[in-house]
C-alpha atoms as a PDB file:
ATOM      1  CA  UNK A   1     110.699  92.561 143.008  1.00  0.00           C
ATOM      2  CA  UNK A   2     110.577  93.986 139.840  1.00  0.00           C
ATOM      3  CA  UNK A   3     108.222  92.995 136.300  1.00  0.00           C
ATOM      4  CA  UNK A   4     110.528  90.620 134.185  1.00  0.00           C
ATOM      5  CA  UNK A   5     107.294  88.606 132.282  1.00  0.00           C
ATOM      6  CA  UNK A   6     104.194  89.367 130.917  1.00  0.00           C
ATOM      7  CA  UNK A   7     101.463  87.474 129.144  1.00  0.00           C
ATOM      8  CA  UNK A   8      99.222  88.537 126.408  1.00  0.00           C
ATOM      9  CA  UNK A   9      96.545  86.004 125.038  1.00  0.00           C
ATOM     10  CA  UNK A  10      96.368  85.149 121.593  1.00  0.00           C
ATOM     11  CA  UNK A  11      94.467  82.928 119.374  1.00  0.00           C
ATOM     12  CA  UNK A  12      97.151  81.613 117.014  1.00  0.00           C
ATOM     13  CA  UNK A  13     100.810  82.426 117.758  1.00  0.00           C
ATOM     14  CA  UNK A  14     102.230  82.165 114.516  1.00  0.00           C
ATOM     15  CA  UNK A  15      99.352  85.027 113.336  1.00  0.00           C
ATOM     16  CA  UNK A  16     100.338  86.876 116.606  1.00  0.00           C
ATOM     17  CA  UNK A  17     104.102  86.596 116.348  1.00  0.00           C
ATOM     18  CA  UNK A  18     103.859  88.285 112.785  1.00  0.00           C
ATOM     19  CA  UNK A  19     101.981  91.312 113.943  1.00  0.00           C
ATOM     20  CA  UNK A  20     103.809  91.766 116.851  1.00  0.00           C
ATOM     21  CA  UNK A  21     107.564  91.774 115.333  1.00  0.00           C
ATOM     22  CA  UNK A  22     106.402  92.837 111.344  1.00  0.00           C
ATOM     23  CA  UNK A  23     103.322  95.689 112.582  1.00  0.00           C
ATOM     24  CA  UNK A  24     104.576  96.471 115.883  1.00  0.00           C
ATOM     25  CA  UNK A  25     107.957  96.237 115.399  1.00  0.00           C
ATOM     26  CA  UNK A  26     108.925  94.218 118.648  1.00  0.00           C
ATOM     27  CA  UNK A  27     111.928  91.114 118.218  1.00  0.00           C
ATOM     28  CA  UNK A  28     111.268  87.984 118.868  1.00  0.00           C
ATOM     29  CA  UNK A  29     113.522  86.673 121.771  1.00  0.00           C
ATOM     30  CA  UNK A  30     112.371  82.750 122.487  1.00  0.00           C
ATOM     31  CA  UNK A  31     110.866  80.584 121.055  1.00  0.00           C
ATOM     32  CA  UNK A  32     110.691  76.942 122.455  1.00  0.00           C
ATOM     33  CA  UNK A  33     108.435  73.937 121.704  1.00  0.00           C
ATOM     34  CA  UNK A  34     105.750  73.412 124.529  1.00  0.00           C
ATOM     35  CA  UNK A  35     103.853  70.528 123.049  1.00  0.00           C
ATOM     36  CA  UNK A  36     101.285  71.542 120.738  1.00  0.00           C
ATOM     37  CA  UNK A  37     102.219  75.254 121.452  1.00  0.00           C
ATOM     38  CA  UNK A  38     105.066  76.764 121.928  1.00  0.00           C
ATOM     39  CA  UNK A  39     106.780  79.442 124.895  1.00  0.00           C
ATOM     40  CA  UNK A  40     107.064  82.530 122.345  1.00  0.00           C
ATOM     41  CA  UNK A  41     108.479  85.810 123.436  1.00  0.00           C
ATOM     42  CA  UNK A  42     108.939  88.734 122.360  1.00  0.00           C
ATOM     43  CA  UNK A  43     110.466  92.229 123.097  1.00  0.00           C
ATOM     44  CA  UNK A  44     110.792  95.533 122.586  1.00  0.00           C
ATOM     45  CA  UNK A  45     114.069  97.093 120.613  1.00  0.00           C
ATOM     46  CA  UNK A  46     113.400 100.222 122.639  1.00  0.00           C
ATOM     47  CA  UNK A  47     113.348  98.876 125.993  1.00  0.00           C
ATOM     48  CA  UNK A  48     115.154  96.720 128.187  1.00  0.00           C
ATOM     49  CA  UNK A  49     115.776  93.619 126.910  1.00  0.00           C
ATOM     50  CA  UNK A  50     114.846  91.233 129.926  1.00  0.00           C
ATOM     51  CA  UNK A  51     111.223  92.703 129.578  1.00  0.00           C
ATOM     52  CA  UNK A  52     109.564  89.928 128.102  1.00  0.00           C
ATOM     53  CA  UNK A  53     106.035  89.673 126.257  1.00  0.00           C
ATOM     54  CA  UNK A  54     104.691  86.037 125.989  1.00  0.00           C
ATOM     55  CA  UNK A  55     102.547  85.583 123.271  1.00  0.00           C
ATOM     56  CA  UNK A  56      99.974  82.600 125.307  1.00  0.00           C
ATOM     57  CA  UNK A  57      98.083  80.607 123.384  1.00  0.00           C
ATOM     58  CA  UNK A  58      94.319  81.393 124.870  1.00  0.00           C
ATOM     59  CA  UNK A  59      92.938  77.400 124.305  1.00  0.00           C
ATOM     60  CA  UNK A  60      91.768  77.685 128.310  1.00  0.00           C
ATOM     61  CA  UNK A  61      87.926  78.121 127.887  1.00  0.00           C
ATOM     62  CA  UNK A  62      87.657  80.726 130.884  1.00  0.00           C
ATOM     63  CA  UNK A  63      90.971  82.909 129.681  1.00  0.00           C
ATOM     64  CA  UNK A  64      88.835  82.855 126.565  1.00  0.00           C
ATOM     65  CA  UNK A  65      85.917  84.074 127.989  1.00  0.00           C
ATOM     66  CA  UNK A  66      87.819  87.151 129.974  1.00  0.00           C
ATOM     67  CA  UNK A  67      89.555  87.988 126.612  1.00  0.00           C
ATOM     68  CA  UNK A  68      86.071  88.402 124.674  1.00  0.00           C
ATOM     69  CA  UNK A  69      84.326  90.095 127.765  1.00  0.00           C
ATOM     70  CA  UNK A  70      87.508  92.551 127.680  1.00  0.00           C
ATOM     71  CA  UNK A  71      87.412  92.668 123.971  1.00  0.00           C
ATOM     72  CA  UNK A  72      83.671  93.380 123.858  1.00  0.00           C
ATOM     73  CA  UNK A  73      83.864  95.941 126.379  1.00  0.00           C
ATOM     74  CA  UNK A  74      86.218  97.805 124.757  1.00  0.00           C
ATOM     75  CA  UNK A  75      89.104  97.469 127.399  1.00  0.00           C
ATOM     76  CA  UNK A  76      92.580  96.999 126.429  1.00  0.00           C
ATOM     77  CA  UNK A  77      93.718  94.264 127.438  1.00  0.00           C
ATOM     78  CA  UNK A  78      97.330  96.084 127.951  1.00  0.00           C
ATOM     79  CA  UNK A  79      99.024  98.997 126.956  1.00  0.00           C
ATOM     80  CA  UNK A  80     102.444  99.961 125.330  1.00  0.00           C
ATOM     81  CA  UNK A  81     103.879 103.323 125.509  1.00  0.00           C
ATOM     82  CA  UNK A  82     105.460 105.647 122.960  1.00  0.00           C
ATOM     83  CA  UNK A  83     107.289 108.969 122.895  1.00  0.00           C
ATOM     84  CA  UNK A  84     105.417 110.390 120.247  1.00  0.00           C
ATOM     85  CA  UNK A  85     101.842 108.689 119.474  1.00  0.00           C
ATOM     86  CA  UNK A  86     101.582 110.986 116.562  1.00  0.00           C
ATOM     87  CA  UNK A  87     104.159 109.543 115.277  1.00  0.00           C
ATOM     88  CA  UNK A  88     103.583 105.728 115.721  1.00  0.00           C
ATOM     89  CA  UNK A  89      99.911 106.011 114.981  1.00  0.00           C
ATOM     90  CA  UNK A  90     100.729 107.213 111.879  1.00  0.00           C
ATOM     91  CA  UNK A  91     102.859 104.419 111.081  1.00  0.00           C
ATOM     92  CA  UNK A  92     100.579 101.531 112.572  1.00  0.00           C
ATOM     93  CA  UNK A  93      97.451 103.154 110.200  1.00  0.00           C
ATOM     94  CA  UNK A  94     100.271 103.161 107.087  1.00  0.00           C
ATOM     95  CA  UNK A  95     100.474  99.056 108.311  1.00  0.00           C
ATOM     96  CA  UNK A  96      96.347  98.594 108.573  1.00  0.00           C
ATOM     97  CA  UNK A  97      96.582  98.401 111.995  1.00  0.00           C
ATOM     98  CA  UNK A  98      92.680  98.927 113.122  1.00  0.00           C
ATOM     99  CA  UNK A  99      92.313 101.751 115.973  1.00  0.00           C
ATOM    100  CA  UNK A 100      89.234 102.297 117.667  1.00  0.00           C
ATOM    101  CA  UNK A 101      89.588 106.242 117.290  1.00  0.00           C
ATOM    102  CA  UNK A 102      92.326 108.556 116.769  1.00  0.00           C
ATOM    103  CA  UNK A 103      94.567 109.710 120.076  1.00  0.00           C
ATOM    104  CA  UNK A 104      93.315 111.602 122.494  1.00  0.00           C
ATOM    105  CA  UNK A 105      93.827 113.493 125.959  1.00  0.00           C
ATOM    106  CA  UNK A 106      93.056 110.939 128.822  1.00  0.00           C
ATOM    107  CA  UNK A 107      93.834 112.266 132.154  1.00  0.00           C
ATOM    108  CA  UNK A 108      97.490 112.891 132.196  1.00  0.00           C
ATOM    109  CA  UNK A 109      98.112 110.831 128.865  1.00  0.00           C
ATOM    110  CA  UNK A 110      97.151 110.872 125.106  1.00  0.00           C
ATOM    111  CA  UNK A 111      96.013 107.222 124.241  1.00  0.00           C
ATOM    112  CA  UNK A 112      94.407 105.156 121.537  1.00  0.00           C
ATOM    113  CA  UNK A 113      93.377 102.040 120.990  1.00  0.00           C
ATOM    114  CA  UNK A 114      93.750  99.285 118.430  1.00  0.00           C
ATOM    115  CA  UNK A 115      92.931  95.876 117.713  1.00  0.00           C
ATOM    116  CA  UNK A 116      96.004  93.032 117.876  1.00  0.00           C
ATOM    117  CA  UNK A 117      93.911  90.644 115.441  1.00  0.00           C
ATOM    118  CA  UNK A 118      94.840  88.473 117.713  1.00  0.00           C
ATOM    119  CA  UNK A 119      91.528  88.783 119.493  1.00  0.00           C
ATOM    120  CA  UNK A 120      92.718  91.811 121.731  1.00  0.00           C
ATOM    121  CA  UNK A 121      92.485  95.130 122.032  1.00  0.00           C
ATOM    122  CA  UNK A 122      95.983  97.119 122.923  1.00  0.00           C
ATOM    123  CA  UNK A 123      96.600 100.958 124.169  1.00  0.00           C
ATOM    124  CA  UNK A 124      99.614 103.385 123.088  1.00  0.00           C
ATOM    125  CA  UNK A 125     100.086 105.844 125.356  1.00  0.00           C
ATOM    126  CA  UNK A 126     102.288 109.640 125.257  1.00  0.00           C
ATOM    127  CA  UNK A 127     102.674 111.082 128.922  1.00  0.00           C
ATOM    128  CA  UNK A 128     102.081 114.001 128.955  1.00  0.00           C
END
């Protein structure tokens, strides 16, 4: 078994598919009319590429609920890691991106958070 697909809810996938490939710097791979929505992928250039991230539209009132409860709480609702945070926080904050912080030691990781304006709030993480 291995992880080949994972979801990320967002409030408007157009908004979300913009930050994600133009901030972020991840490529969109699908995109295929669903009805009103659409099944919109994306993935990283630095990874493998059958990793997919679907970018889900969050119009289910409970998934919205659990995304503002996370959101509120302060707890990512995923995290993406780097090889040097220094680095890519640096270039996020060039981009506006809006962290909750600055990095810091965590355990056996440096981390920060930031906010997805897509009603999330995402973690970069350096192993240490």
């Amino acid at each position: 078994m291995k992880i080949k697909l994972t979801s990320i809810l967002v409030d408007d996938q157009e908004k979300a598919l913009k930050f994600y490939t133009e901030v972020l710097g991840f490529v969109k791979k699908t995109e295929i009319p669903a009805g009103e929505f659409k099944w919109l992928t994306v993935v990283s250039p630095e990874g493998p590429e059958d990793i997919e991230l679907v970018l889900e539209p969050n119009q289910f009132p409970p998934a919205k609920t659990y995304q503002k409860a996370l959101y509120d709480a302060g707890i990512p609702m995923t995290a993406f890691a780097t090889d040097d945070i220094q680095k890519e926080y640096s270039r996020l904050k060039e981009k506006g991106v809006h962290f909750r912080g600055e990095p810091a030691s965590i355990g056996g990781v440096i981390a920060v958070i930031f906010e997805d304006t897509c009603g999330n709030l995402i973690q970069i993480y350096q192993e240490n």
